[in-house]
N, C-alpha and C. Protein backbone atom coordinates (compact mmCIF):
# COMPACT_ATOMS: atom_id res chain seq x y z
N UNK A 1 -6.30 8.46 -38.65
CA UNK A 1 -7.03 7.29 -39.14
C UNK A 1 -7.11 7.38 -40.67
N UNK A 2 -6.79 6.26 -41.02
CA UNK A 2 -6.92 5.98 -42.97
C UNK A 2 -8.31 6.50 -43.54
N UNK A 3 -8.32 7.06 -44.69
CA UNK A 3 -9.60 7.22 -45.22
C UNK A 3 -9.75 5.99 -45.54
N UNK A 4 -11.13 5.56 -45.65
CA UNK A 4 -12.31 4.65 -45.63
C UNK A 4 -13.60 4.58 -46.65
N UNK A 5 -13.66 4.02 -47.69
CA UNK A 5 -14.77 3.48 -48.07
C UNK A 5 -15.67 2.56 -47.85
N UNK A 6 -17.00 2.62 -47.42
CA UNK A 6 -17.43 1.53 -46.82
C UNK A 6 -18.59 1.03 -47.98
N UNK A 7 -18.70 0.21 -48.28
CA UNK A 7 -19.92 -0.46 -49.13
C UNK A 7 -20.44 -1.96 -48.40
N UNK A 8 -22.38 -1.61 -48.85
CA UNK A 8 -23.01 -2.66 -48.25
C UNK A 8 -23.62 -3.02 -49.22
N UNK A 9 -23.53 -4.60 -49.34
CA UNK A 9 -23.87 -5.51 -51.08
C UNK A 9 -25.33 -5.75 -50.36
N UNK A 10 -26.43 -4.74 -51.34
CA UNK A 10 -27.41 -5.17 -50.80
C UNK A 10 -28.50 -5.48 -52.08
N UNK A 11 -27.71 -5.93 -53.43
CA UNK A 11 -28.45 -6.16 -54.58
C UNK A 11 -28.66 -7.43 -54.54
N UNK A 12 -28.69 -8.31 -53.62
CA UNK A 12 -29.01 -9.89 -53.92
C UNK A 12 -30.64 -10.02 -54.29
N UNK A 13 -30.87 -11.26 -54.89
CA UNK A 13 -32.11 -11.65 -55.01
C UNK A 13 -33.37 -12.19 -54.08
N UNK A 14 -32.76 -12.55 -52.78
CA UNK A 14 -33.29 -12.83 -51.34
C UNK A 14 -33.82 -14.21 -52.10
N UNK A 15 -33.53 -15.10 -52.79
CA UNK A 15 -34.82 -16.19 -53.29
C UNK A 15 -34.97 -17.25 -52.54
N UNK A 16 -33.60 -17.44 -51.68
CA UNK A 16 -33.57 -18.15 -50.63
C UNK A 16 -34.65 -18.54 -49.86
N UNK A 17 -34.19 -17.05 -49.39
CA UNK A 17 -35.01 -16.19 -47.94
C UNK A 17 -36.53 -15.99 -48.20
N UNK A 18 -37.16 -15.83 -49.33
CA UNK A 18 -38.21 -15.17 -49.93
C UNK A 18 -38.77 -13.93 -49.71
N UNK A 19 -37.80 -13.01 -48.74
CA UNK A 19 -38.14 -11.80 -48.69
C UNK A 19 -36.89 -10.60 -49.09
N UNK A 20 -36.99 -9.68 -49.49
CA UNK A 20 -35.74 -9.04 -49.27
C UNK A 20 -35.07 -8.73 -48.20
N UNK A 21 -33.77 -9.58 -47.92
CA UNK A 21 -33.49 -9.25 -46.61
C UNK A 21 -33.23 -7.75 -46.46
N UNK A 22 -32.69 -6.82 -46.71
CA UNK A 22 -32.14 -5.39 -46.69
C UNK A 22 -33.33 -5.25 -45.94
N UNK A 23 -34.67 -5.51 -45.80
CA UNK A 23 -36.08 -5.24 -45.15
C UNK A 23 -36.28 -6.23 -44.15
N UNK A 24 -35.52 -7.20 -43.97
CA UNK A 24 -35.92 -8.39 -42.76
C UNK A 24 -35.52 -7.16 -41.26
N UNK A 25 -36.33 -7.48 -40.78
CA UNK A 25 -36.18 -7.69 -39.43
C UNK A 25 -35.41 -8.34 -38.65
N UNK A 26 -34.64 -7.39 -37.71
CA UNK A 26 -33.83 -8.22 -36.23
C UNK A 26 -33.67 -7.22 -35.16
N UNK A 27 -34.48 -7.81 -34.02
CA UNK A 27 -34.54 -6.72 -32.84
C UNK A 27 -34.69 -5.69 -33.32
N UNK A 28 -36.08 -5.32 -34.00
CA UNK A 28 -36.59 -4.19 -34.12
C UNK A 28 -36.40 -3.33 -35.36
N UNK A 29 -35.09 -3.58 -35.80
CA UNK A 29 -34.42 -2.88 -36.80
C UNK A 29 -34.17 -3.57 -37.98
N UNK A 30 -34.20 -2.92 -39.19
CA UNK A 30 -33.93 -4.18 -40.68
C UNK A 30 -32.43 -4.47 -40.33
N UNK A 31 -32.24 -5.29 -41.23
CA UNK A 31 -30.72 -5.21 -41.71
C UNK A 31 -29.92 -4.44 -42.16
N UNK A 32 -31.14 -3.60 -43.30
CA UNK A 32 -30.12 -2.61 -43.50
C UNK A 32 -29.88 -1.17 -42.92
N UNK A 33 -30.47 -0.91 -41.46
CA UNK A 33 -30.43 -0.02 -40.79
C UNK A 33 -29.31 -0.53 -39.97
N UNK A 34 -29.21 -1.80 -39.45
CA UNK A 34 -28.26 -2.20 -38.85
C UNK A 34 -26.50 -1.92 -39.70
N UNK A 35 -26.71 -2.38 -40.77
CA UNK A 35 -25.53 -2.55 -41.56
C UNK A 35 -24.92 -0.74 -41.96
N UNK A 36 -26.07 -0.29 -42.14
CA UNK A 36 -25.88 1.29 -42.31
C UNK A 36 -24.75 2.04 -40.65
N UNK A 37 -25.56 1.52 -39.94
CA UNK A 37 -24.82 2.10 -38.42
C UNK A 37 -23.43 1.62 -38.63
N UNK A 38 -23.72 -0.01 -38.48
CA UNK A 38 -22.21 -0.18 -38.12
C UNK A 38 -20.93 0.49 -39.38
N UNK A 39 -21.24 0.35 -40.45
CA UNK A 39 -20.59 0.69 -41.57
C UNK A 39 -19.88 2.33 -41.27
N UNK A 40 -20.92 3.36 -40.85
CA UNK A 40 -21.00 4.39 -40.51
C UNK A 40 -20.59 5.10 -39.52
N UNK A 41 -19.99 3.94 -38.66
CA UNK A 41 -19.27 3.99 -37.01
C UNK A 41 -17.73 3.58 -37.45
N UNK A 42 -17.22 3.36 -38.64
CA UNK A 42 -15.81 3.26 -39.35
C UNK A 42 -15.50 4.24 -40.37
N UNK A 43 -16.45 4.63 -41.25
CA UNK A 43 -16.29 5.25 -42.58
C UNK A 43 -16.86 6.77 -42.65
N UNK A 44 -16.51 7.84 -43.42
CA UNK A 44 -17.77 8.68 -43.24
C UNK A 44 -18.12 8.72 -45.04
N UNK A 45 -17.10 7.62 -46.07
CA UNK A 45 -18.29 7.65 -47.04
C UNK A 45 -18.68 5.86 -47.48
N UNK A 46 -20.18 6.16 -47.01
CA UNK A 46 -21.14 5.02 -46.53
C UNK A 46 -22.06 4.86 -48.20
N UNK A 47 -21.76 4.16 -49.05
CA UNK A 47 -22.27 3.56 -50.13
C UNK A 47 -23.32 2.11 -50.02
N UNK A 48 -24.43 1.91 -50.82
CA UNK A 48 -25.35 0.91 -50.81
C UNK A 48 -24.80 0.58 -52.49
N UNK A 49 -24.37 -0.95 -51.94
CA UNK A 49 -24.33 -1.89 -54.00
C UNK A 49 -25.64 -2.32 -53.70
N UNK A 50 -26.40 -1.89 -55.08
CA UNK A 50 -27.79 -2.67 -55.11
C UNK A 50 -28.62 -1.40 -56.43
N UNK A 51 -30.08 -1.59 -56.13
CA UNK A 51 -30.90 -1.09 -56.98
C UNK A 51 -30.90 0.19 -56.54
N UNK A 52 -30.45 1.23 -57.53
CA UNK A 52 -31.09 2.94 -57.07
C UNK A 52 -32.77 3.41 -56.95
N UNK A 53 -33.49 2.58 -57.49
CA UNK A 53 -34.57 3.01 -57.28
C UNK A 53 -35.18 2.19 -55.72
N UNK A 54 -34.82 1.29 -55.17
CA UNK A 54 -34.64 0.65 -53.75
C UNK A 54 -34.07 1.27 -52.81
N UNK A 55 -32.90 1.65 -53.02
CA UNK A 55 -32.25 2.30 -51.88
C UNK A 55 -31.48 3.89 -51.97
N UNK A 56 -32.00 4.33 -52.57
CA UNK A 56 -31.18 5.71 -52.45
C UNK A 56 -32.08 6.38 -51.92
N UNK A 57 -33.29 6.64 -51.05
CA UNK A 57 -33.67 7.02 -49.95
C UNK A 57 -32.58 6.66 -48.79
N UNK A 58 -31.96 5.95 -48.21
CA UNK A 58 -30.93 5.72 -47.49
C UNK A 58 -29.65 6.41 -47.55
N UNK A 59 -29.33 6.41 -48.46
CA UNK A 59 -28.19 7.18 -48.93
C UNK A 59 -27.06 6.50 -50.14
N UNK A 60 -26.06 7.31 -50.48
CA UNK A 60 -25.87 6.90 -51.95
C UNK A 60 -25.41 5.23 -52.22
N UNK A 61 -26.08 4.98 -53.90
CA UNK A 61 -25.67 3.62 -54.77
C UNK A 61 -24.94 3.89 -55.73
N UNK A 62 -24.45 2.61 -55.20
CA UNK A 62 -23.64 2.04 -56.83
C UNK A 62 -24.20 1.06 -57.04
N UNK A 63 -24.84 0.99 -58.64
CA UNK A 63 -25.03 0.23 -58.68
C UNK A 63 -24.37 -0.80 -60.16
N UNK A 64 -24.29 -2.21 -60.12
CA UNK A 64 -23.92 -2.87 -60.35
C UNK A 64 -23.51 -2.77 -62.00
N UNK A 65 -22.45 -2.87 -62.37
CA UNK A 65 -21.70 -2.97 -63.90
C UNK A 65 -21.97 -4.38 -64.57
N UNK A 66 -21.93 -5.23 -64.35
CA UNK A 66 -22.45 -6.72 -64.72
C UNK A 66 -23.73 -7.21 -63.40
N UNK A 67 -25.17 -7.07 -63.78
CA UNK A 67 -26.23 -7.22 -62.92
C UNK A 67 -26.19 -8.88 -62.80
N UNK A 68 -26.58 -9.52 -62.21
CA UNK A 68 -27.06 -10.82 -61.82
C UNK A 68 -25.35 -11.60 -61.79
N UNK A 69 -24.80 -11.15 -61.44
CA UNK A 69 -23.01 -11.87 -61.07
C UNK A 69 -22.90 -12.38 -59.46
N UNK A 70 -24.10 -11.59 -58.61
CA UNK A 70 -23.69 -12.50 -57.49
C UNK A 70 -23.01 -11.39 -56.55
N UNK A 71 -22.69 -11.37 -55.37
CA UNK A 71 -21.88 -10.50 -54.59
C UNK A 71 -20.51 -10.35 -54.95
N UNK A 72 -19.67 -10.66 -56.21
CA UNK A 72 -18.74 -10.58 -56.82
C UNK A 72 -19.02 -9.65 -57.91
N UNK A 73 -19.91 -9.30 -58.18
CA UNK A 73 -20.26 -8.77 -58.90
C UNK A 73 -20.77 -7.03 -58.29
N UNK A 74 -21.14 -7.08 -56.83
CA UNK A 74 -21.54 -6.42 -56.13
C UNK A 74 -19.86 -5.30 -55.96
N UNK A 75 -19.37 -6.37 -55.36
CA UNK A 75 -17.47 -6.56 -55.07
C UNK A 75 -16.82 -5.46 -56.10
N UNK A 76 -17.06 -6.13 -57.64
CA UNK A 76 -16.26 -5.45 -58.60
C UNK A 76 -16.90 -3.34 -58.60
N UNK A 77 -18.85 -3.74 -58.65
CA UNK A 77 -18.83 -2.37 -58.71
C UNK A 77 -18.61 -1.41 -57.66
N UNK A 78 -18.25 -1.98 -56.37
CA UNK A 78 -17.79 -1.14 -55.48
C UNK A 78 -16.23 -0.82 -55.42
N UNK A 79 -15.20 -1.56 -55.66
CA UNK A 79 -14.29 -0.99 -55.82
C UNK A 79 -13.72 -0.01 -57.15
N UNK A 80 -14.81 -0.42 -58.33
CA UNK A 80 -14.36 0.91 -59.12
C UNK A 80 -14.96 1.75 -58.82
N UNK A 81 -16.55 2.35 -58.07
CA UNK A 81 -16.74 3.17 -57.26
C UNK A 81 -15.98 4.04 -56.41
N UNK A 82 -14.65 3.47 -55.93
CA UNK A 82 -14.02 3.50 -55.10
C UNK A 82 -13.00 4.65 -55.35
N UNK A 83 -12.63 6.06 -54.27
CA UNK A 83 -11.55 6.60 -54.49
C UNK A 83 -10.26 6.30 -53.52
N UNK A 84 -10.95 5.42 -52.84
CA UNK A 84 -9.95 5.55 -51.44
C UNK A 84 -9.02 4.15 -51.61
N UNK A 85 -8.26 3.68 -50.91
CA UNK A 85 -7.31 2.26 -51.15
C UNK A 85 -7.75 1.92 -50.42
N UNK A 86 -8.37 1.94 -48.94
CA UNK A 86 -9.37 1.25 -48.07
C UNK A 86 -10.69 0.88 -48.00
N UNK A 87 -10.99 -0.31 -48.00
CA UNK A 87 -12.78 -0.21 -48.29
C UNK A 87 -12.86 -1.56 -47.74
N UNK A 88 -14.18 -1.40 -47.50
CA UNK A 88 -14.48 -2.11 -46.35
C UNK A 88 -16.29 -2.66 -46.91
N UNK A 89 -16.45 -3.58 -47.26
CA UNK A 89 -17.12 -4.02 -48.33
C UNK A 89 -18.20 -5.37 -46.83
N UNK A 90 -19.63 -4.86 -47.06
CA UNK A 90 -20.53 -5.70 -45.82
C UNK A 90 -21.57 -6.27 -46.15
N UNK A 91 -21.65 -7.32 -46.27
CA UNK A 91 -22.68 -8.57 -46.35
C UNK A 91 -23.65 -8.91 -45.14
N UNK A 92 -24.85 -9.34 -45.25
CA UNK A 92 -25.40 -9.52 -44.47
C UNK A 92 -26.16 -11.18 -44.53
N UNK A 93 -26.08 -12.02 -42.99
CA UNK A 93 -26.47 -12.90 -43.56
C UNK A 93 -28.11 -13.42 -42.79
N UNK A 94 -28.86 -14.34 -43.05
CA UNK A 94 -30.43 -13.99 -42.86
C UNK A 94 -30.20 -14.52 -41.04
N UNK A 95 -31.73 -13.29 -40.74
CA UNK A 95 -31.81 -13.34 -39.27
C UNK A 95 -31.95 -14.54 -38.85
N UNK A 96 -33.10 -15.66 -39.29
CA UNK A 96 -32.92 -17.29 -38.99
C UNK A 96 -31.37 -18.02 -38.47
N UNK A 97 -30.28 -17.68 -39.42
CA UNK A 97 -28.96 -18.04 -39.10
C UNK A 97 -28.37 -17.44 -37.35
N UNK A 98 -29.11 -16.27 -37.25
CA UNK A 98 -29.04 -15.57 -35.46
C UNK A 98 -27.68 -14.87 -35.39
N UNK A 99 -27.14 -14.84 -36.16
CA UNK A 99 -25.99 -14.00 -36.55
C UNK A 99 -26.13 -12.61 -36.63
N UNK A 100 -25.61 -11.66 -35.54
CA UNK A 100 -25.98 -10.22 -35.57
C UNK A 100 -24.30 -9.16 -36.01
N UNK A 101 -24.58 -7.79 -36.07
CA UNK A 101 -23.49 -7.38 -36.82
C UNK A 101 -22.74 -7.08 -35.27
């Protein structure tokens, strides 16, 4: 099996949503416990794009080279993060939509 980088864009602003989703709730579990598993059931190195002082209790960030760009921006700092040619880059979208991973 190919080595694997996996990254989860979890620096958005939630302003939508008004909460941070990475913390929403679905069946019991946030999002980003959810997004962590599945990511982690392909890859064994499992990266968070977003804030280091937010999420590196979880396990390791990158975080963002141009801040407020948007999940393209999320995009760019994960692939220069990146040592591997595979990566596998995971968005999450809000529980209301009922969309699960």
């Amino acid at each position: 099996m190919p080595e694997v980088t996996a990254f989860i864009l979890a620096g958005g602003k939630s302003t939508r949503m008004g909460v941070d989703k990475a913390f929403a709730g679905l069946d019991g579990r946030t999002l980003l416990a959810r997004a962590l598993q599945l990511a982690r059931s392909v890859a064994s190195d499992v990266r968070i794009v977003g804030n280091k002082a937010k999420f590196a209790r979880f396990g390791p960030v990158v975080e963002d080279m141009f801040p407020n760009c948007g999940p393209l921006g999320g995009i760019h700092a994960a692939l220069r993060a990146s040592a591997t040619d595979l990566n596998l880059v995971l968005a999450w979208m809000c529980p209301s939509c009922q969309l699960t991973f």
